[in-house]
N, C-alpha and C. Protein backbone atom coordinates (compact mmCIF):
# COMPACT_ATOMS: atom_id res chain seq x y z
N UNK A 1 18.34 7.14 -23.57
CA UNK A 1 17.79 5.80 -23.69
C UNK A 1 16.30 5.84 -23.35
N UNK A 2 15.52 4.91 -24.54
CA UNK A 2 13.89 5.06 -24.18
C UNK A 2 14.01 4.79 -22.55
N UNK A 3 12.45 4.73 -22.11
CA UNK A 3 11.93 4.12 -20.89
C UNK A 3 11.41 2.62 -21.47
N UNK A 4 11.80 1.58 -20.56
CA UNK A 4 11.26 0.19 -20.94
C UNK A 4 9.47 0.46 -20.94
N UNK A 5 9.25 0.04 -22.59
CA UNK A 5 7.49 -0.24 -22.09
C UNK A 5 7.02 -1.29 -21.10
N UNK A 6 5.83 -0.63 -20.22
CA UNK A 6 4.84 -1.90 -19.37
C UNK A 6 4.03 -2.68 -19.86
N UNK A 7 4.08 -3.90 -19.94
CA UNK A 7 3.19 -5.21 -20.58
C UNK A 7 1.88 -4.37 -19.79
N UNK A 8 0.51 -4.12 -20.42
CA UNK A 8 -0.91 -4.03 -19.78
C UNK A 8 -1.06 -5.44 -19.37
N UNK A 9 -1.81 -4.85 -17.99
CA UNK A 9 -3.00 -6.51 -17.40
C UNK A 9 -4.15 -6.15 -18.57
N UNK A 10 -4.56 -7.59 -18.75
CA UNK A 10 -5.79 -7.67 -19.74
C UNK A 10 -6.53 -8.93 -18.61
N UNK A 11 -7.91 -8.45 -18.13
CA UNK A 11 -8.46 -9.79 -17.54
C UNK A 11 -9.21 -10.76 -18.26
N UNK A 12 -8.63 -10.53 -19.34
CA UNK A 12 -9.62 -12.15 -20.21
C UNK A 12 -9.31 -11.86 -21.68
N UNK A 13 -9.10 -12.62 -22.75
CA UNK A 13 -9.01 -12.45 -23.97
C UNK A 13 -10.51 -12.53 -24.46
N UNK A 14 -10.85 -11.80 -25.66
CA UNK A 14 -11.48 -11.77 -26.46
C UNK A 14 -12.16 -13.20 -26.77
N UNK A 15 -13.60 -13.54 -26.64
CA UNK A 15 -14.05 -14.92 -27.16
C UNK A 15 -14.24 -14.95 -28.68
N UNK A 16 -13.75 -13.74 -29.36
CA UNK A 16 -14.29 -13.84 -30.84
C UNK A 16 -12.96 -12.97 -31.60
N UNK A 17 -12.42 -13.43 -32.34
CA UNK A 17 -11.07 -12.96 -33.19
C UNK A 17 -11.25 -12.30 -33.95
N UNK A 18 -11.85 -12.15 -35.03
CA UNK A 18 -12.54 -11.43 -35.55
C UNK A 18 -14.07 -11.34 -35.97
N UNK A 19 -14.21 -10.30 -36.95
CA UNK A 19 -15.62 -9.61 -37.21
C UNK A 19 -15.35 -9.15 -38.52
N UNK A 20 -16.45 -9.00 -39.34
CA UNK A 20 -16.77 -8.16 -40.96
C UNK A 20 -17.59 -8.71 -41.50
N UNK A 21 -17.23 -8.07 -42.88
CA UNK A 21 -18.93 -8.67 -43.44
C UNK A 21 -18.78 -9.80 -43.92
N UNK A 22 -19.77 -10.70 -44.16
CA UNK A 22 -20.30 -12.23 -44.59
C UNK A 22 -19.87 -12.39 -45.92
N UNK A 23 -20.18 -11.85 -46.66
CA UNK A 23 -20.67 -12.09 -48.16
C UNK A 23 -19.07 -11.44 -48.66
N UNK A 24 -18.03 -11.20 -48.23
CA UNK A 24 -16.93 -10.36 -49.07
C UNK A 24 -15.81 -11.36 -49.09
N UNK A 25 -15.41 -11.75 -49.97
CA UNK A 25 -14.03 -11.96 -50.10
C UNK A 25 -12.92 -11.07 -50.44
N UNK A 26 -11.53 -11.16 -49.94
CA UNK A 26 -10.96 -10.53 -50.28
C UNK A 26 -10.57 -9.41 -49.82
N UNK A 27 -10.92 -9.00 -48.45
CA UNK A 27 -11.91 -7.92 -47.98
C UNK A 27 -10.03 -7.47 -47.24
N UNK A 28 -10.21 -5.92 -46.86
CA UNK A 28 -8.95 -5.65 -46.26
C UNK A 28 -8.89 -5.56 -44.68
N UNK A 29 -8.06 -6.17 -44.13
CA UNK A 29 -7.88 -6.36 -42.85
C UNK A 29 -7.27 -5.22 -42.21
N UNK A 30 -8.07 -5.11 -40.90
CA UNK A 30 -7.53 -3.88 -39.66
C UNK A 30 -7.13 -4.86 -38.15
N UNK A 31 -6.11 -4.40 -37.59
CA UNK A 31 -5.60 -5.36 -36.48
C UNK A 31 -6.11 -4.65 -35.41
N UNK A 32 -6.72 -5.08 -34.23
CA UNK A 32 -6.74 -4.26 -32.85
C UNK A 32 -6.33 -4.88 -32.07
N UNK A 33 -5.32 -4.56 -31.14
CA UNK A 33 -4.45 -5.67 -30.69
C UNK A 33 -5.18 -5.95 -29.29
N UNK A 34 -4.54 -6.91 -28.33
CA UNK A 34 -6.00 -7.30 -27.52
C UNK A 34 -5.90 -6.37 -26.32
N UNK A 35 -4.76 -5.07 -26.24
CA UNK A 35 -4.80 -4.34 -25.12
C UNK A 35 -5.67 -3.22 -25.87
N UNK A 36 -5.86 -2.60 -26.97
CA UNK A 36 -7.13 -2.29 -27.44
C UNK A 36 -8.51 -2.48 -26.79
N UNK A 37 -8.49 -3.57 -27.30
CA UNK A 37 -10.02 -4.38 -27.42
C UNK A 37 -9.77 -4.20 -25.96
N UNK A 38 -9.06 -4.60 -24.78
CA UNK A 38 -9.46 -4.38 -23.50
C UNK A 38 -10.09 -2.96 -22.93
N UNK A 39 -9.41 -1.49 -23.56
CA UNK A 39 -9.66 -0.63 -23.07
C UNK A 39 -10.98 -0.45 -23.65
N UNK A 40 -11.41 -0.74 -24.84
CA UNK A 40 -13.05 -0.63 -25.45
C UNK A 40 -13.95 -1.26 -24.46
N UNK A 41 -13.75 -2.14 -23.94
CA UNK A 41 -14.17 -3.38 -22.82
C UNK A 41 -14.36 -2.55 -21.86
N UNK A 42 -13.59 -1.89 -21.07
CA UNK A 42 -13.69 -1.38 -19.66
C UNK A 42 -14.30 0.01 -19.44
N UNK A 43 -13.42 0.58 -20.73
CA UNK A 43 -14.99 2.16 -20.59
C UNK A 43 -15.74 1.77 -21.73
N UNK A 44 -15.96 1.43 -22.88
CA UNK A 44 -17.50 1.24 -23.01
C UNK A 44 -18.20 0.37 -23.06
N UNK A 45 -17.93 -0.91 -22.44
CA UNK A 45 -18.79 -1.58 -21.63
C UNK A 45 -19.19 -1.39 -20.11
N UNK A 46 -17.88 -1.25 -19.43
CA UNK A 46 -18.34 -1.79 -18.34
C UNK A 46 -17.85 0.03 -17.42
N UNK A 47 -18.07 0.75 -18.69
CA UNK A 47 -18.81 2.42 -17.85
C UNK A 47 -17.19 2.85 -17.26
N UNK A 48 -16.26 2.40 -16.91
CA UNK A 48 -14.93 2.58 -16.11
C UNK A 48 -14.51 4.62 -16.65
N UNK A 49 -13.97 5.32 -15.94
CA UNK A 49 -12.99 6.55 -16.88
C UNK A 49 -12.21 5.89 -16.86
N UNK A 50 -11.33 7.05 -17.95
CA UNK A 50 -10.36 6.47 -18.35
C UNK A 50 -9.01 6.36 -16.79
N UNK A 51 -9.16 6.80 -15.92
CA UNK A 51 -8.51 7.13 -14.46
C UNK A 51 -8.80 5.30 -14.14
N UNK A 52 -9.46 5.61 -14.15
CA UNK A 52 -10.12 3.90 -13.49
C UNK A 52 -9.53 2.61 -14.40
N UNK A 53 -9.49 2.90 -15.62
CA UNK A 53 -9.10 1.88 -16.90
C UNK A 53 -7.89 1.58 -16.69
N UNK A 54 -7.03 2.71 -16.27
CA UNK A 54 -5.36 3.12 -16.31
C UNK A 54 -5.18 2.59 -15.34
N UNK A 55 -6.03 2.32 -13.78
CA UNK A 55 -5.17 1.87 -13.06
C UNK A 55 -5.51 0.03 -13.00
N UNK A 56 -6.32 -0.45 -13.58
CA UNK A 56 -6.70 -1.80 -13.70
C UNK A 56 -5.88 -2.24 -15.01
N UNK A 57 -5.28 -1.86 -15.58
CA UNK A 57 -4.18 -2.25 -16.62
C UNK A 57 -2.91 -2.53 -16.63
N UNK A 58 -2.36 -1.26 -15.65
CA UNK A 58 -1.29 -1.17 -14.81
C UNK A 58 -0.45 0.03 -15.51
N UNK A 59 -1.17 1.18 -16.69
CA UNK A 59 -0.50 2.00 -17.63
C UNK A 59 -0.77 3.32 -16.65
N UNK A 60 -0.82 4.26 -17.37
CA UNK A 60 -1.06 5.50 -17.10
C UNK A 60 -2.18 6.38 -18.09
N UNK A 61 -2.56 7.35 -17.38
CA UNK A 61 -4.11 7.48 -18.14
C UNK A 61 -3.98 7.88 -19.60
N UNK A 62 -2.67 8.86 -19.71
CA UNK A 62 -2.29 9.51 -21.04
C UNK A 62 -2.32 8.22 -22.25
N UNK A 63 -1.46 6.92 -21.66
CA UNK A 63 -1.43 6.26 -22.56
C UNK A 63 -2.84 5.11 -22.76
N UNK A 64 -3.54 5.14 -21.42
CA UNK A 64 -5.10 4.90 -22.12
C UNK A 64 -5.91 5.83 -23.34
N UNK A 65 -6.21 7.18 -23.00
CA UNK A 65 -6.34 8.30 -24.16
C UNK A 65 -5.71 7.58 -24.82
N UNK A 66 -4.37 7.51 -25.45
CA UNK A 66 -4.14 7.40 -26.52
C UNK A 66 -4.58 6.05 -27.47
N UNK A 67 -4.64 4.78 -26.50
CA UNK A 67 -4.80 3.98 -26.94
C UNK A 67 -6.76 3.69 -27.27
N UNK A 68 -7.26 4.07 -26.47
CA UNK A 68 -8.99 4.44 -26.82
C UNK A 68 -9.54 5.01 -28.27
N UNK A 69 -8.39 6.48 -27.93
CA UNK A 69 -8.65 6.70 -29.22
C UNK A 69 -7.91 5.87 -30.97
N UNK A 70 -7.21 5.33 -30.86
CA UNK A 70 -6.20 4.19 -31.38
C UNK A 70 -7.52 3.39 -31.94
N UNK A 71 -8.21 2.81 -31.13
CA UNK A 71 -8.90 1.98 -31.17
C UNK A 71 -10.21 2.26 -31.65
N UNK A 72 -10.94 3.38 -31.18
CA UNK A 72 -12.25 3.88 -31.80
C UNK A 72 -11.54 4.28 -33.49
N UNK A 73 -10.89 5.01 -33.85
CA UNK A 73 -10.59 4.87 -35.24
C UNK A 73 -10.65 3.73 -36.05
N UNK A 74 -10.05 2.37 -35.50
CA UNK A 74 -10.05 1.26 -35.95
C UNK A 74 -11.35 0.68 -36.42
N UNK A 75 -11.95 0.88 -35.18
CA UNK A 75 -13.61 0.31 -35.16
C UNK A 75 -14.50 0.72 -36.52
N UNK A 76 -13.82 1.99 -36.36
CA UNK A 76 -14.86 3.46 -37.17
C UNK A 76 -14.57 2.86 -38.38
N UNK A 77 -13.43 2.47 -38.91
CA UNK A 77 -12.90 2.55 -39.65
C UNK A 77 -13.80 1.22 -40.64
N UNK A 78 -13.60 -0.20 -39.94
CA UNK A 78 -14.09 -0.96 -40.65
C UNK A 78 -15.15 -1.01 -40.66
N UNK A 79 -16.04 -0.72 -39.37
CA UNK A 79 -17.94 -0.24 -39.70
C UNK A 79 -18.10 0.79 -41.06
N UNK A 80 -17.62 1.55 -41.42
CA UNK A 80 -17.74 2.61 -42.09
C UNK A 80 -17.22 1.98 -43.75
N UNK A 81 -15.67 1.42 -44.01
CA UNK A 81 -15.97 0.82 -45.08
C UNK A 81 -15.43 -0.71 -45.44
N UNK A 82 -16.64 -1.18 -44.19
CA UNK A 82 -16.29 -2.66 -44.72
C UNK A 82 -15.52 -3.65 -44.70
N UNK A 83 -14.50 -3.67 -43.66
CA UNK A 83 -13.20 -4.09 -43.19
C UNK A 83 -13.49 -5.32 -42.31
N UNK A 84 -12.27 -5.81 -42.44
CA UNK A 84 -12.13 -7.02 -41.61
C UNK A 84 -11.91 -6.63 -40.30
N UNK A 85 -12.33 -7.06 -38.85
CA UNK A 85 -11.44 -6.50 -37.84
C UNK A 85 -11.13 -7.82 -37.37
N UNK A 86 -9.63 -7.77 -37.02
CA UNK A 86 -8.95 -9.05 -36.50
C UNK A 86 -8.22 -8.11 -35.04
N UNK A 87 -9.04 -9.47 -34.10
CA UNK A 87 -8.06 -8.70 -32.46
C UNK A 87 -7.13 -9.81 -32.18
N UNK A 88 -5.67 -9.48 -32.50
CA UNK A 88 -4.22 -10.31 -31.66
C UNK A 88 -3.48 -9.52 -31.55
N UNK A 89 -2.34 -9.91 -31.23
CA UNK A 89 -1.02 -9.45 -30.73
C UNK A 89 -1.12 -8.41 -30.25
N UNK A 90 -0.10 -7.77 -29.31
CA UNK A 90 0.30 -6.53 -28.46
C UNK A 90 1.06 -7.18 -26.99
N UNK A 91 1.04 -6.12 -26.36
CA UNK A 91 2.43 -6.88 -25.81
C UNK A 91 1.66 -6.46 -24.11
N UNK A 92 1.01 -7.42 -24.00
CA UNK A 92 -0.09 -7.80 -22.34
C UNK A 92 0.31 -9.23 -21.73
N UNK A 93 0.15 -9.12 -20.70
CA UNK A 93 0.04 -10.31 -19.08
C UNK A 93 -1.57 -10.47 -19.39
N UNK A 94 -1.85 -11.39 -19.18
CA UNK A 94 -3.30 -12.07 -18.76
C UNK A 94 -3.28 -12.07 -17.13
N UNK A 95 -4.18 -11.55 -16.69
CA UNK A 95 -4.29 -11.59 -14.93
C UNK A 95 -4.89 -13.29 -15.18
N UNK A 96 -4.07 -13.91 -13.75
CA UNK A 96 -4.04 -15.37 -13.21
C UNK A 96 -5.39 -15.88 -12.67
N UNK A 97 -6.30 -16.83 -13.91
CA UNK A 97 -6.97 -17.56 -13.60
C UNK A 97 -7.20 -18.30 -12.39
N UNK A 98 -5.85 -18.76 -12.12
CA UNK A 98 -5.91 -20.30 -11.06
C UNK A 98 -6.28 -19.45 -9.72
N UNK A 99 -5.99 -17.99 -9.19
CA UNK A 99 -6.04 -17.73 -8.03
C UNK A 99 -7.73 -17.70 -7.69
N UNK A 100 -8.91 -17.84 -9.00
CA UNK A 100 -9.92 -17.73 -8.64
C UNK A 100 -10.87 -16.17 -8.74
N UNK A 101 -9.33 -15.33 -8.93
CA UNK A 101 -10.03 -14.05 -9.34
C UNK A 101 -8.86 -12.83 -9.76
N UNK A 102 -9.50 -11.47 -10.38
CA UNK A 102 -8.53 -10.86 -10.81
C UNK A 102 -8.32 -10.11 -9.62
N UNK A 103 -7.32 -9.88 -9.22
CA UNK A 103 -6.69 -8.90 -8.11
C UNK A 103 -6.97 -7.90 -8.55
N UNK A 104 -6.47 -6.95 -9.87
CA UNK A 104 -6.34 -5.85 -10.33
C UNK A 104 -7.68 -5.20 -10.17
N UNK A 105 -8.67 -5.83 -10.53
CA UNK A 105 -10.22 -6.07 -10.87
C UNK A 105 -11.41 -6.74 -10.31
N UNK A 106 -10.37 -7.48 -9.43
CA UNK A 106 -11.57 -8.41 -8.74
C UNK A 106 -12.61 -9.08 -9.38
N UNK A 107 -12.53 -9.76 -10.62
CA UNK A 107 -13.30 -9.78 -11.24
C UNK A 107 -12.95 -11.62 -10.77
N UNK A 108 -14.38 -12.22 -10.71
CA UNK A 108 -14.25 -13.62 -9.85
C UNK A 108 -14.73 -14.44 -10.70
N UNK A 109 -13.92 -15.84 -11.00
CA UNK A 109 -14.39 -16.92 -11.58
C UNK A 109 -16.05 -17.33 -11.01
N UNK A 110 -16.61 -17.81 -12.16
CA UNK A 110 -18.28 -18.22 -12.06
C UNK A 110 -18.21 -20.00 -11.42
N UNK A 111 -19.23 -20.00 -10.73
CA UNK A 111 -19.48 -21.05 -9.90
C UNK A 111 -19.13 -22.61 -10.80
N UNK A 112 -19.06 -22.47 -12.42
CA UNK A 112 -18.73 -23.61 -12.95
C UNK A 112 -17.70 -23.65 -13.37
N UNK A 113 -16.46 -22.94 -12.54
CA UNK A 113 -15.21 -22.60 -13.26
C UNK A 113 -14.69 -21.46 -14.39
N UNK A 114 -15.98 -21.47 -15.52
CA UNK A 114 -15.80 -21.42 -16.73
C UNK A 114 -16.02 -19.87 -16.59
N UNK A 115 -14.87 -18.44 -17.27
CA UNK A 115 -15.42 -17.62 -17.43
C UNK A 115 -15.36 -16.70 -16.39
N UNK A 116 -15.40 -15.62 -16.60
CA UNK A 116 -15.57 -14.65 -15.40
C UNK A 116 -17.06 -13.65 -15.00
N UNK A 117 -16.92 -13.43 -14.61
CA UNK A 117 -18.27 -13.07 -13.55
C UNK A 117 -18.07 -11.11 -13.58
């Protein structure tokens, strides 16, 4: 019998759903689901290894690797020819707004409520 998969913590959804080019109709769509788009978020924005990514998610590092690289293909893919990129679905927990901050991350609501810090 498999092992039950772990829902990833994600500390914030995506403010923008998708991305591509302007002028195309018709154009073919690539999905990155939003535990993706989180691990792009944490090492190449905000500098994290992948050791560090894995444990603010709640996965294990192998399945960060895998999913990084998952995801840089995706990227590559529609920069290169032209693709739609749409970020939903996958199977994540949102870390809890109301407490004021992320536990996992510590990452702290901004003085006007709105947003994280």
């Amino acid at each position: 019998m498999a092992r039950p998969r772990k829902r990833r913590r994600v500390c914030g959804m995506p403010a923008f759903k998708s991305f591509g080019p302007l002028d195309v109709r018709d154009v073919e769509e690539v999905t990155l689901t939003v535990e993706e788009y989180e691990v792009i978020r944490l090492i190449d924005l905000e500098k994290l290894d992948q050791h560090a990514c894995a444990e603010r998610m709640g996965v294990g590092r192998s399945t960060i690797q895998r999913m990084y690289e998952e995801a840089r293909e995706k990227i590559a893919d529609c920069l290169v020819n032209g693709k739609l990129l749409r970020i939903e679905g996958g199977d994540y927990v949102v870390c809890s707004p109301d407490k004021g901050y992320c536990s996992p991350c510590y990452r702290r609501r901004n003085r006007a409520g709105r947003g994280w810090e």
